[in-house]
Protein backbone atom coordinates (compact mmCIF):
# COMPACT_ATOMS: atom_id res chain seq x y z
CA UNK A 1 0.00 0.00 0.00
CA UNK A 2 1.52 3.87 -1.02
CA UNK A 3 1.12 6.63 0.89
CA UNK A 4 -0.85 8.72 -1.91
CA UNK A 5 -2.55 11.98 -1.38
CA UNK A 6 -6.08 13.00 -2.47
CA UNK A 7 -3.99 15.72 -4.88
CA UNK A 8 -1.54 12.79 -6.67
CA UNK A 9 -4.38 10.87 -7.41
CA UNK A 10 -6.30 13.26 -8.74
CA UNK A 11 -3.48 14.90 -10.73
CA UNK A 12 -2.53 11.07 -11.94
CA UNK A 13 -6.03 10.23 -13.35
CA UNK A 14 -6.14 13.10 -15.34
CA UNK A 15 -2.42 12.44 -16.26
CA UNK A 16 -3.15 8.67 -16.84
CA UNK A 17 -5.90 8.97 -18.64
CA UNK A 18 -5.23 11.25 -21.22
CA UNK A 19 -2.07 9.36 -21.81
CA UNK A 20 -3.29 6.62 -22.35
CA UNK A 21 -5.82 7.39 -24.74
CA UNK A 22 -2.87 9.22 -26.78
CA UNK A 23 -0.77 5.84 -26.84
CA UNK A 24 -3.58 4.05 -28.47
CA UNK A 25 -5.36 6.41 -30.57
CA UNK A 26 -6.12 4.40 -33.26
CA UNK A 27 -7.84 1.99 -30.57
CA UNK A 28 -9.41 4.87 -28.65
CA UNK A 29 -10.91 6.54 -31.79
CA UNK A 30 -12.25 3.26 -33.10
CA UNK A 31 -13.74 2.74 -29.14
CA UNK A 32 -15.48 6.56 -29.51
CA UNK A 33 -16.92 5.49 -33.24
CA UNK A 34 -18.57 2.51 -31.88
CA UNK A 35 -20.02 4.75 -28.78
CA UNK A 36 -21.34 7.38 -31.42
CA UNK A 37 -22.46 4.76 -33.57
CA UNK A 38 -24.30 2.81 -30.18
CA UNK A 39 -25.89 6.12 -29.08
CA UNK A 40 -27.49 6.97 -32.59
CA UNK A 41 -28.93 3.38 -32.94
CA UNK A 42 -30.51 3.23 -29.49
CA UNK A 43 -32.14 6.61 -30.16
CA UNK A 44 -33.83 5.23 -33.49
CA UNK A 45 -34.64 1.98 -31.97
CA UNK A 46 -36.51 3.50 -28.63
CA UNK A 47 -38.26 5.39 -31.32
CA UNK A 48 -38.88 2.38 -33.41
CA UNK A 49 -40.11 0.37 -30.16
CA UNK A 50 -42.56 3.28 -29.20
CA UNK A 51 -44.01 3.97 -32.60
CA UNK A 52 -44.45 -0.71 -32.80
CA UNK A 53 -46.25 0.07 -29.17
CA UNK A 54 -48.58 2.09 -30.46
CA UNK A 55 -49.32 0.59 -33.46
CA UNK A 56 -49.88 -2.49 -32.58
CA UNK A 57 -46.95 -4.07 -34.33
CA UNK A 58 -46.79 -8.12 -34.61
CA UNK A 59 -44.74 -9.45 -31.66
CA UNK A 60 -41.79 -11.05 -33.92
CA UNK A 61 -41.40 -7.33 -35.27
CA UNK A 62 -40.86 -5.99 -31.64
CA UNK A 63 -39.37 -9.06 -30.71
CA UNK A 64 -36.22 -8.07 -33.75
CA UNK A 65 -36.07 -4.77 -32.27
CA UNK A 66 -35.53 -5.91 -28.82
CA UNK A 67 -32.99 -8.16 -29.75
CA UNK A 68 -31.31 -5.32 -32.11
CA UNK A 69 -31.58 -3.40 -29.39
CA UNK A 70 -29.27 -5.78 -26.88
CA UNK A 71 -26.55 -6.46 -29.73
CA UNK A 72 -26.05 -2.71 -29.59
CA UNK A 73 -26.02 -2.34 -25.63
CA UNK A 74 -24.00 -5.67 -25.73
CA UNK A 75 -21.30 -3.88 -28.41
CA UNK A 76 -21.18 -0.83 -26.35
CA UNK A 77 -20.77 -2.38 -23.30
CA UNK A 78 -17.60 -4.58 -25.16
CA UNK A 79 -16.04 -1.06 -26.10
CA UNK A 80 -16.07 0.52 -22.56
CA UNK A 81 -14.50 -2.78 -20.92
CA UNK A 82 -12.00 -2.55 -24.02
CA UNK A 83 -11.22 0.96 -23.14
CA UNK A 84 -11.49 0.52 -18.88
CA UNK A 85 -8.88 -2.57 -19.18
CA UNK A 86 -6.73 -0.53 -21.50
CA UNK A 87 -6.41 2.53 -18.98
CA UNK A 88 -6.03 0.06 -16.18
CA UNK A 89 -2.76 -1.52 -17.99
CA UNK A 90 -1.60 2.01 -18.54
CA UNK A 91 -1.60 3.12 -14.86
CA UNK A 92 -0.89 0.36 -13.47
CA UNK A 93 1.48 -1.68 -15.55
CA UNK A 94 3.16 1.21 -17.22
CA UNK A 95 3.26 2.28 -20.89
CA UNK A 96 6.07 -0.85 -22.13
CA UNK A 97 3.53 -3.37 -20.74
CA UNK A 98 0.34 -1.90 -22.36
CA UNK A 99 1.96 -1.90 -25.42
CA UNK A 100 3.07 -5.38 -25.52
CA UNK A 101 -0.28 -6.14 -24.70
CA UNK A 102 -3.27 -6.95 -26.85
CA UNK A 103 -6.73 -5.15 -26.48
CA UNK A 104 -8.54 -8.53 -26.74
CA UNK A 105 -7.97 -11.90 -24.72
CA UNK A 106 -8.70 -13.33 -21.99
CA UNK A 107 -8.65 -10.17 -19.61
CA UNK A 108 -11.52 -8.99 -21.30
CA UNK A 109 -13.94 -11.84 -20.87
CA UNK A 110 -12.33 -12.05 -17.62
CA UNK A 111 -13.57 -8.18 -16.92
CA UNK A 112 -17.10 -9.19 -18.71
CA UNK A 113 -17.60 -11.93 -16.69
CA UNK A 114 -17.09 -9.82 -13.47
CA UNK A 115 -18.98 -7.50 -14.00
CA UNK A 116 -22.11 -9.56 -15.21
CA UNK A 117 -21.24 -11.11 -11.54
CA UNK A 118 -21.47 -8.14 -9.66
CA UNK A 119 -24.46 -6.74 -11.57
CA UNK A 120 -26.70 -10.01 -11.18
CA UNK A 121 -25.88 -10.18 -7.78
CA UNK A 122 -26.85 -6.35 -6.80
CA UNK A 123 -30.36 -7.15 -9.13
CA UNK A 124 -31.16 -10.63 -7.09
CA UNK A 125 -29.87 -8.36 -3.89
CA UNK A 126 -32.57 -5.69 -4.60
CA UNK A 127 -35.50 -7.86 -5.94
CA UNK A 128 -35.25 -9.93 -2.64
CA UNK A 129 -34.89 -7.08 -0.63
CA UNK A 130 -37.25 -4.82 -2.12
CA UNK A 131 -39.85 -8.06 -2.40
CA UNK A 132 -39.25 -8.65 1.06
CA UNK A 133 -40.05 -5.27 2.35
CA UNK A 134 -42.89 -4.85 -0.10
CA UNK A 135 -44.49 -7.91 1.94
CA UNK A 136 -43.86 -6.81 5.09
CA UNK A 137 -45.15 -3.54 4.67
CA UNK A 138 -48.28 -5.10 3.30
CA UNK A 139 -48.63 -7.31 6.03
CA UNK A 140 -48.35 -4.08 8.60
CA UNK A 141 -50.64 -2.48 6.77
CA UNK A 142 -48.51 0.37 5.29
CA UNK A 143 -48.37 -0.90 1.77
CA UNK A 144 -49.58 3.08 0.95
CA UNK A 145 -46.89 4.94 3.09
CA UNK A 146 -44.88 6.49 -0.11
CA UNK A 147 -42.59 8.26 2.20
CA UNK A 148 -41.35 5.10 3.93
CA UNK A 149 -40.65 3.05 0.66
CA UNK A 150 -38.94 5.98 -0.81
CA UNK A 151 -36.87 5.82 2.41
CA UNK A 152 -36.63 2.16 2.09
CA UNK A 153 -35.10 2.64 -1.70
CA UNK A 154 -32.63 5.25 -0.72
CA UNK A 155 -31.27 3.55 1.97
CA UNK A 156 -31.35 0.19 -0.43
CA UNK A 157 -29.16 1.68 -3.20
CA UNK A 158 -26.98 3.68 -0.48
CA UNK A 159 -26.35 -0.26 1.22
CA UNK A 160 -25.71 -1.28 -2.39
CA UNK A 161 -23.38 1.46 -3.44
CA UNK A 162 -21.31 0.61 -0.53
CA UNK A 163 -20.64 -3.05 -1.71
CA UNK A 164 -19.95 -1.95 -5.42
CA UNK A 165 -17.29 0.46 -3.61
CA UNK A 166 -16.19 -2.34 -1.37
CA UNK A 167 -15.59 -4.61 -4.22
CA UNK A 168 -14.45 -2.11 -6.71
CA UNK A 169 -10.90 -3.14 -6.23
CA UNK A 170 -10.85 -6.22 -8.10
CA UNK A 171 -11.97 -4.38 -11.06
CA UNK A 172 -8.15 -2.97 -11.29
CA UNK A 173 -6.75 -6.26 -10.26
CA UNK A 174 -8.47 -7.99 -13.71
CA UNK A 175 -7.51 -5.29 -15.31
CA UNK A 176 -3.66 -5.62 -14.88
CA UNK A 177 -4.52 -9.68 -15.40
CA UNK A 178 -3.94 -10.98 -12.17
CA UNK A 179 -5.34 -13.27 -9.89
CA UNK A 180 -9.35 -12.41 -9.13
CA UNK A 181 -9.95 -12.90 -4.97
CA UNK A 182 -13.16 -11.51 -3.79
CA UNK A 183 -12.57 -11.70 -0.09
CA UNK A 184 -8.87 -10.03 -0.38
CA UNK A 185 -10.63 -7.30 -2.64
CA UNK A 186 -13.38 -6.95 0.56
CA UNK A 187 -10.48 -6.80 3.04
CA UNK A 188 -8.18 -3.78 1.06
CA UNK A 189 -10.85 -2.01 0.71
CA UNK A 190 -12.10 -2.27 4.86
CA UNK A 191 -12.15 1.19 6.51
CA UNK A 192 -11.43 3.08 3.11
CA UNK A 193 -15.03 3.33 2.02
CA UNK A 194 -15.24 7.15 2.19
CA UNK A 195 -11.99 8.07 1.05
CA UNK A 196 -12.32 6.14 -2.26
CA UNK A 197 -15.97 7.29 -2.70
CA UNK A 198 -14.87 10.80 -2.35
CA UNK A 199 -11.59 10.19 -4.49
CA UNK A 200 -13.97 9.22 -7.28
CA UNK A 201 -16.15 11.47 -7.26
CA UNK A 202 -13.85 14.83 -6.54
CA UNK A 203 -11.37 13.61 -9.52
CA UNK A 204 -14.69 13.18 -12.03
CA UNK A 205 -16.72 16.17 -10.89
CA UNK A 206 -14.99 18.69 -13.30
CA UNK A 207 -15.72 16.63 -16.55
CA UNK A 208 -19.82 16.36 -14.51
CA UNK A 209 -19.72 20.16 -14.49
CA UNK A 210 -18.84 20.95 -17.26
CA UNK A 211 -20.49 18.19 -19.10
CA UNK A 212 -23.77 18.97 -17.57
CA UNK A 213 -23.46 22.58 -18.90
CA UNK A 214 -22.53 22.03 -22.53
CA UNK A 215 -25.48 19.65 -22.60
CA UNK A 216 -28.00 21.55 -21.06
CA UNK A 217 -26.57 24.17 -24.26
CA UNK A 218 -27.13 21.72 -26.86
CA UNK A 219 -30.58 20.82 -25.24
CA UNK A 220 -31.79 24.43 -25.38
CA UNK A 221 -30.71 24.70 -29.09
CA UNK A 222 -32.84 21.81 -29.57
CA UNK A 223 -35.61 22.83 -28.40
CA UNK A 224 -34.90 26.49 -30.34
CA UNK A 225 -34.48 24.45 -34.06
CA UNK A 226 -35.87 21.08 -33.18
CA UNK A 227 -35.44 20.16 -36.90
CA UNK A 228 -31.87 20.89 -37.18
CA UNK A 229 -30.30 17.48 -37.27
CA UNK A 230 -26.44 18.75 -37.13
CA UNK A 231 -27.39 20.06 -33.63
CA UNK A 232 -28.75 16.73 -32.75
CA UNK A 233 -25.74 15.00 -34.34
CA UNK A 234 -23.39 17.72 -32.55
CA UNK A 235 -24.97 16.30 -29.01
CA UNK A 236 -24.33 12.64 -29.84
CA UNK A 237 -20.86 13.55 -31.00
CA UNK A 238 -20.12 15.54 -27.44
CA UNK A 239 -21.76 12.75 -25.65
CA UNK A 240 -19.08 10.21 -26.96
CA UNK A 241 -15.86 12.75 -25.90
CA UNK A 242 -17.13 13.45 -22.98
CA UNK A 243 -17.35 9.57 -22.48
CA UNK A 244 -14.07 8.04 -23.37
CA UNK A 245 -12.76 11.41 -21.81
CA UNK A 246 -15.01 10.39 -18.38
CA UNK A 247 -14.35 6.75 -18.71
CA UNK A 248 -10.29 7.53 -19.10
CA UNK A 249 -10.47 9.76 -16.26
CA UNK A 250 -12.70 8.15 -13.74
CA UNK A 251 -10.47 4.67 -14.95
CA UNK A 252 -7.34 6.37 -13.82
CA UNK A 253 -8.59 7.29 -10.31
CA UNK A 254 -9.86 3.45 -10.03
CA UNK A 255 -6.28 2.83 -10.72
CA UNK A 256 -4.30 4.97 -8.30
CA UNK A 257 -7.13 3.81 -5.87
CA UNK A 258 -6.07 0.83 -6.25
CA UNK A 259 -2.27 1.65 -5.97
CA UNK A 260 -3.22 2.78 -2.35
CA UNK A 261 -5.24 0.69 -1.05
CA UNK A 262 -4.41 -2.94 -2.63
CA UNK A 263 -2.00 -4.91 -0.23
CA UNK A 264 -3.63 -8.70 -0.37
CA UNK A 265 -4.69 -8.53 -3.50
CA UNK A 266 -1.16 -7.78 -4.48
CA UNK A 267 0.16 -11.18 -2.95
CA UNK A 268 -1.37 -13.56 -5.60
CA UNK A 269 -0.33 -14.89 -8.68
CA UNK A 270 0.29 -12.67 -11.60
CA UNK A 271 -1.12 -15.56 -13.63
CA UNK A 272 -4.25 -15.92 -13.17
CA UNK A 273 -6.53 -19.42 -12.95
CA UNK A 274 -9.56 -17.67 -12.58
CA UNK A 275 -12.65 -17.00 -14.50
């Protein structure tokens, strides 16, 4: 574990992230195309799933969209772990190692496969939880109390956010291919909860601000000339900077994050024989 300060991790995501997207740009651009190309297809197929809706559509018809519709979520979620696993090598392997290294293989599946882990288990953790409490608060008779199952959900995804921070660390450790451990990821990350919730979050909130500004611009030129389509296009085509740039960025601090904190997971095998 390094002693690192708020300020060098900050300064080093920025640092790490824009590097690395410069030593691949071929591979970066080519990520950013297919998150351009993503965002204009799921815009036409919502469209094209509303307008089956209401028209009464056959279901095979709607049935093609939805599928369409999951190849393009399942392409854009392939490009962000390409580009999350590439800024991971970068900061934490160094730029020699990244380079040897290929943008496909086993790491990514490995990354994939994590992540469809944690996700499933946060849904099944919230549909048993929230089914749970939606029973018992029938059973007590305050099945109509809005204010306590809006409590109820805030304090659900605030217990949830705190295991996807708890865990977060092996995220990083796939990411520079070594050995997956979910308790040693668990135990690095006891007592730092805070600080790397914070870290996050104070390192991102530039690209938030200003992102949130440049799109509520674009948003009120749309609604000024809702027919001009290079406005539209403009939008999408911020969108996908301000992601790889936000993805790079918030990647890096994940990184140096895990350059403090990681001390068990550090003592396994650089080859990994996990899925």
């Amino acid at each position: 574990m390094e002693p690192i300060t708020f300020k060098q991790c900050f300064k080093g995501a920025w640092r790490d992230g824009f590097n690395a997207l410069r030593q691949r740009p071929w591979l970066c651009l080519a990520i950013a195309v297919v998150f351009l190309a993503t965002s204009g297809l799921s815009v036409s197929l919502d469209q094209l799933a509303r307008t089956a809706s209401q028209t009464g559509e056959p279901a095979m018809y709607r049935l093609r969209i939805a599928l369409m519709s999951f190849g393009v979520f399942f392409a854009n979620i392939v490009a962000y772990a390409v580009l999350v696993i590439h800024v991971f090598r970068y900061t934490i392997l160094g730029p020699d190692a990244t380079r040897q290294g290929r943008w496909y293989g086993r790491d990514l599946w490995r990354y994939l496969w994590t992540s469809t882990q944690v996700f499933v288990g946060i849904a099944a953790a919230w549909l048993v939880i929230a089914l749970g409490a939606a029973l018992a608060m029938r059973a007590t008779g305050h099945s109509n109390s809005y204010a306590g199952l809006a409590t109820f959900c805030v304090l659900l995804l605030c217990a949830l956010l705190y295991v996807l921070i708890r865990v977060s660390l092996i995220f990083a450790q796939i990411g520079a291919g070594r050995s997956k451990r979910w308790r040693a990821a668990w135990q690095d990350s006891r007592g730092h909860f805070w600080t790397m919730l914070g870290t996050t979050v104070g390192t991102v909130l530039p690209l938030i601000v200003v992102g949130v500004v440049v799109t509520s611009m674009f948003v009120a030129l749309l609604r000024a000339m809702p027919a001009a389509k290079t406005v539209a296009l403009g939008m999408l085509a911020l969108q996908t900077v301000l992601s790889v740039i936000g993805i790079a960025v918030s990647t890096g601090a994940s990184a140096w994050l895990y350059r403090r904190f990681a001390n068990q997971l550090l003592t396994l095998d650089g080859a990994p024989d996990d899925v």
